[in-house]
PDB file of N, CA and C in Angstrom:
ATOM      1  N   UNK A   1      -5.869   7.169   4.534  1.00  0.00           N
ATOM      2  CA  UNK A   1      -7.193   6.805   4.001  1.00  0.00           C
ATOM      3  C   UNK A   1      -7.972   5.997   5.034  1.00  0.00           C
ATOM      4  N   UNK A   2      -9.076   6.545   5.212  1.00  0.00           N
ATOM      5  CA  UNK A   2      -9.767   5.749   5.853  1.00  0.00           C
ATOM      6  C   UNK A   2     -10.693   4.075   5.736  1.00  0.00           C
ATOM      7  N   UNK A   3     -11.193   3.216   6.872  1.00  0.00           N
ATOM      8  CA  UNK A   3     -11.417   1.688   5.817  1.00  0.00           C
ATOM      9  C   UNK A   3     -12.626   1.931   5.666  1.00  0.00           C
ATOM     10  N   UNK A   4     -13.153   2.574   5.276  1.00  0.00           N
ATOM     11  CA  UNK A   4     -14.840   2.525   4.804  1.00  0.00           C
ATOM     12  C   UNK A   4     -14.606   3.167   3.043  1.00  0.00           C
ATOM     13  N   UNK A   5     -13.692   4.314   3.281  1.00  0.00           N
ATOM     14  CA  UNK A   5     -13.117   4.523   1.744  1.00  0.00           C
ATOM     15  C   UNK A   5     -12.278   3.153   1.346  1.00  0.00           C
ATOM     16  N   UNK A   6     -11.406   2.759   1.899  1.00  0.00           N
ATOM     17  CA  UNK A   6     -10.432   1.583   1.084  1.00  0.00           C
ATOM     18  C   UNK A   6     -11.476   0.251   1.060  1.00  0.00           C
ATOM     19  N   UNK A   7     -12.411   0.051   2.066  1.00  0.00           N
ATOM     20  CA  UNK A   7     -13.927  -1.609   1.627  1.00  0.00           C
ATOM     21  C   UNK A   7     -14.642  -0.837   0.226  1.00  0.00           C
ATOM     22  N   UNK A   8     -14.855   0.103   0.265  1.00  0.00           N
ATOM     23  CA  UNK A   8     -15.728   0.330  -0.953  1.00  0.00           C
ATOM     24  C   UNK A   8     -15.296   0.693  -2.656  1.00  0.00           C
ATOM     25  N   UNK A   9     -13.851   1.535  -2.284  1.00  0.00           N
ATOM     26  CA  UNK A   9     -13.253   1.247  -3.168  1.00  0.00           C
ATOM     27  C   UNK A   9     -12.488   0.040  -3.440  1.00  0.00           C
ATOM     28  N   UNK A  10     -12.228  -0.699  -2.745  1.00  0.00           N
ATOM     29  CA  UNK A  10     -11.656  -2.062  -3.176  1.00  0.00           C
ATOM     30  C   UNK A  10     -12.710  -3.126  -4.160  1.00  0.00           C
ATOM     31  N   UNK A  11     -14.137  -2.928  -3.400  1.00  0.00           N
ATOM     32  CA  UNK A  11     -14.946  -3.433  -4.057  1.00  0.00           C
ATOM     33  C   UNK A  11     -15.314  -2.837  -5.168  1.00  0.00           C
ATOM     34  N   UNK A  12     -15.224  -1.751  -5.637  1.00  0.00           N
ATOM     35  CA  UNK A  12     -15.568  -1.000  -7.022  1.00  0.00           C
ATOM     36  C   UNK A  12     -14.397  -1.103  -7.864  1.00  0.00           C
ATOM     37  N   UNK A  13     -13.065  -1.520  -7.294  1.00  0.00           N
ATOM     38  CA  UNK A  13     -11.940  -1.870  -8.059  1.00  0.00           C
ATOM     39  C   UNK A  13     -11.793  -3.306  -8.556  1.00  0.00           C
ATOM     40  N   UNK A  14     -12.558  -4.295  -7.710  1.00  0.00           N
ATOM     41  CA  UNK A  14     -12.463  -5.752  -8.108  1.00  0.00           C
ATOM     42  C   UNK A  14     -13.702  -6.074  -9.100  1.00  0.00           C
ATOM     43  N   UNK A  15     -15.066  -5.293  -8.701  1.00  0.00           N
ATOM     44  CA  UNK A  15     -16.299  -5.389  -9.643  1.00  0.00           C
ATOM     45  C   UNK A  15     -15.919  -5.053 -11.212  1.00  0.00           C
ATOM     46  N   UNK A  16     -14.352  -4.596 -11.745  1.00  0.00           N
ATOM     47  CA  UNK A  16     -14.131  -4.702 -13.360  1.00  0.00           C
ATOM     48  C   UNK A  16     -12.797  -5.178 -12.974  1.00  0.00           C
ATOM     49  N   UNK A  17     -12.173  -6.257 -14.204  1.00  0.00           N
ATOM     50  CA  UNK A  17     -11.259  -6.778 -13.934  1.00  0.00           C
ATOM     51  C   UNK A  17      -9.783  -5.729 -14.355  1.00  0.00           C
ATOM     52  N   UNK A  18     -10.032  -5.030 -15.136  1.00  0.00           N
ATOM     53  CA  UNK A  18      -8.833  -4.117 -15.437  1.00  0.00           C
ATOM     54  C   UNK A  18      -8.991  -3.466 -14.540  1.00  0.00           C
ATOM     55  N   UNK A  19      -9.436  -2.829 -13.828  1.00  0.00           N
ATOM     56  CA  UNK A  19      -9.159  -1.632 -12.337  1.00  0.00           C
ATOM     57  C   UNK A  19      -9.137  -2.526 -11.719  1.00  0.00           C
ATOM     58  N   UNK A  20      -9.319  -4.007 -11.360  1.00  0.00           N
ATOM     59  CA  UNK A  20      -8.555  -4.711 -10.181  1.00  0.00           C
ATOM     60  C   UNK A  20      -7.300  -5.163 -10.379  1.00  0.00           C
ATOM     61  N   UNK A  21      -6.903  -5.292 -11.536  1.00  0.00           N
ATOM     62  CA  UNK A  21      -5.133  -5.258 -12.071  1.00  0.00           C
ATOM     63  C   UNK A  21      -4.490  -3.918 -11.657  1.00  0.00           C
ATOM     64  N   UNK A  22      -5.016  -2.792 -12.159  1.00  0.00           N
ATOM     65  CA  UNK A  22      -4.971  -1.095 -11.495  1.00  0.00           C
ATOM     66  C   UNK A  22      -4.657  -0.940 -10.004  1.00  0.00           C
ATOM     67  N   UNK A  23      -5.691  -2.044  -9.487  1.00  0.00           N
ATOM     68  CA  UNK A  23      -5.495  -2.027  -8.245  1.00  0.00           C
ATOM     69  C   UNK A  23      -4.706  -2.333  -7.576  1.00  0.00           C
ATOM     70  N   UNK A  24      -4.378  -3.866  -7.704  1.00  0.00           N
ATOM     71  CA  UNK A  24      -3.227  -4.332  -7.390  1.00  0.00           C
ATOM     72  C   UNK A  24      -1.816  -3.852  -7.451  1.00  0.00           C
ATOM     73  N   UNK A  25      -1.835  -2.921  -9.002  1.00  0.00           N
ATOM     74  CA  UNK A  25      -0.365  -2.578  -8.867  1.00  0.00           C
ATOM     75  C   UNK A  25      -0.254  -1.282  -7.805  1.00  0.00           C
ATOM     76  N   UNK A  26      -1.507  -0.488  -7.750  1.00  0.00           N
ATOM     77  CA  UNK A  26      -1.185   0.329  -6.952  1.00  0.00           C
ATOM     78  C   UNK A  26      -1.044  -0.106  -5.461  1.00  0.00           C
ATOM     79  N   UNK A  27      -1.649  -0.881  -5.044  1.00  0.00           N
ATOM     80  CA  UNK A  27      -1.280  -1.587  -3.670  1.00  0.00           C
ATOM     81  C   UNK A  27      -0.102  -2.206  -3.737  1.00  0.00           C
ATOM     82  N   UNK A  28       0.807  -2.119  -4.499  1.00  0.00           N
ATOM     83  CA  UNK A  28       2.008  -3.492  -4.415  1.00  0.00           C
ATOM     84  C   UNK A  28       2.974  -2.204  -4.418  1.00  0.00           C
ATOM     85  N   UNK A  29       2.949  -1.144  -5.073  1.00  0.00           N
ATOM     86  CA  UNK A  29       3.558   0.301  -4.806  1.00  0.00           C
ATOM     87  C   UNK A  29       3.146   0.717  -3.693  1.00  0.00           C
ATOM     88  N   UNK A  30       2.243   1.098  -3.389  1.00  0.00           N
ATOM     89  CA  UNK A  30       1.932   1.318  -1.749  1.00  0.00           C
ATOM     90  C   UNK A  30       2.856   0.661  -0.860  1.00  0.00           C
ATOM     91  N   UNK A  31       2.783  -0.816  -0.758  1.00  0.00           N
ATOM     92  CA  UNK A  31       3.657  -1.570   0.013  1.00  0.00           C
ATOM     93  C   UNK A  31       5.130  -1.319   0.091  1.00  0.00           C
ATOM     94  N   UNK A  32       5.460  -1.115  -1.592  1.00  0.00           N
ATOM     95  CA  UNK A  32       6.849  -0.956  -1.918  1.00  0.00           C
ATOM     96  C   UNK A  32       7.334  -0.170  -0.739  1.00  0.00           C
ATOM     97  N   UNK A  33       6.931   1.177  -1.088  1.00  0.00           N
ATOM     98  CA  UNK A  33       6.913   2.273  -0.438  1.00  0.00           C
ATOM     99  C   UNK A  33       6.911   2.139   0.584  1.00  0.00           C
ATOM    100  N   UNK A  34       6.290   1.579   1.671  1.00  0.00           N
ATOM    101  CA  UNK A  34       5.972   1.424   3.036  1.00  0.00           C
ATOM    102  C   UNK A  34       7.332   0.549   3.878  1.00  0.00           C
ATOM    103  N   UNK A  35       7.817  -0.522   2.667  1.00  0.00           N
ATOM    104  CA  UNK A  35       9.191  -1.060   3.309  1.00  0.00           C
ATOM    105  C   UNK A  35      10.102  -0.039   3.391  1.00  0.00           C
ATOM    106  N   UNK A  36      10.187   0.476   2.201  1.00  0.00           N
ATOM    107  CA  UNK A  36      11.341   1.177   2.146  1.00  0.00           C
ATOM    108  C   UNK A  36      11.531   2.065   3.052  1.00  0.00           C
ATOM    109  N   UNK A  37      10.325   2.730   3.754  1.00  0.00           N
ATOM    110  CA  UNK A  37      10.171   3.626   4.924  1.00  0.00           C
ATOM    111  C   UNK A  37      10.473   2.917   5.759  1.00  0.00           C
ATOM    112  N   UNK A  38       9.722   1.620   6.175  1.00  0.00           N
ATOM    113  CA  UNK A  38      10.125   1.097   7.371  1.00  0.00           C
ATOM    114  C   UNK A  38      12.126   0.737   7.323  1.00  0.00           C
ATOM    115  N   UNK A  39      12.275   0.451   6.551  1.00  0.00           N
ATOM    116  CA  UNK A  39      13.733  -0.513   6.499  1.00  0.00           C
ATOM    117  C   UNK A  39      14.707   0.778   6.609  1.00  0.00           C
ATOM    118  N   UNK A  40      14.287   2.441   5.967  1.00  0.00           N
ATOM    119  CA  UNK A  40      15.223   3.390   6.362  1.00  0.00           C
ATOM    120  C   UNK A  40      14.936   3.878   8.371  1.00  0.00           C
ATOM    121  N   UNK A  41      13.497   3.774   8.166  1.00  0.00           N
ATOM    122  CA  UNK A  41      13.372   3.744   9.765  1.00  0.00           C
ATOM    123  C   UNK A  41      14.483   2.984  10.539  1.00  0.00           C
ATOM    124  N   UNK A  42      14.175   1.449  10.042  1.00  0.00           N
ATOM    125  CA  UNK A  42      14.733   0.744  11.395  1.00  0.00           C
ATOM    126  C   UNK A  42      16.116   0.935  11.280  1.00  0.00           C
ATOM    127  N   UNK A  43      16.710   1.350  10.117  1.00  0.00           N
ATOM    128  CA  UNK A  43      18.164   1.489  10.028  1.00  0.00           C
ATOM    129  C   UNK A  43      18.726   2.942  10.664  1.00  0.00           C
ATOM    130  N   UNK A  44      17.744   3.901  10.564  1.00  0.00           N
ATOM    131  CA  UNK A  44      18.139   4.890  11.722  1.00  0.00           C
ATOM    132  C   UNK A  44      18.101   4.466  13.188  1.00  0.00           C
ATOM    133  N   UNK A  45      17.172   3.721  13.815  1.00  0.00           N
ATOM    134  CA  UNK A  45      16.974   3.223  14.799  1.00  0.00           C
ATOM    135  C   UNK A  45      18.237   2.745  15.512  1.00  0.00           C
ATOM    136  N   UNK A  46      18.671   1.899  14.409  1.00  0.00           N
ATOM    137  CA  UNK A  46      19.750   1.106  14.991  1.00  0.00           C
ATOM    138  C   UNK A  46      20.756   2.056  14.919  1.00  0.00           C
ATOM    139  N   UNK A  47      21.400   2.923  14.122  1.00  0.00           N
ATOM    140  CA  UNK A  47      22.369   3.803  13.806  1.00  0.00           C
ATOM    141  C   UNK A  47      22.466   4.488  15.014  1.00  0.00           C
ATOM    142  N   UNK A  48      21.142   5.244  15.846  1.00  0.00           N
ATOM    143  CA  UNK A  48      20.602   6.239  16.876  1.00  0.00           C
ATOM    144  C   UNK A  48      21.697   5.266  17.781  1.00  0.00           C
ATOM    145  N   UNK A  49      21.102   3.810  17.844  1.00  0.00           N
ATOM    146  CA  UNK A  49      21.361   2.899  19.478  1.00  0.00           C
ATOM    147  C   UNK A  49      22.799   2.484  19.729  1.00  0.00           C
TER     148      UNK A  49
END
């Protein structure tokens, strides 16, 4: 996603307070997600070395 889509939707997600709760959880899943990639990454990494 690009940041001109994620500034404007962030701001149309915080301008009502239930889609900025919406929001949040979907960013905190996003993140989830993103460790778990990184942490199987770095554990191949190290496995590879």
């Amino acid at each position: 996603m690009d940041e001109e889509f994620m500034s404007s939707f962030s701001r149309w997600a915080l301008s009502h307070p239930k889609r900025s709760a919406l929001w949040i959880r979907l960013l905190a899943c996003e993140i989830t997600q993103m460790k778990r990639m990184l942490t199987s990454l770095i554990q191949k990494l190290i496995a590879d070395s």
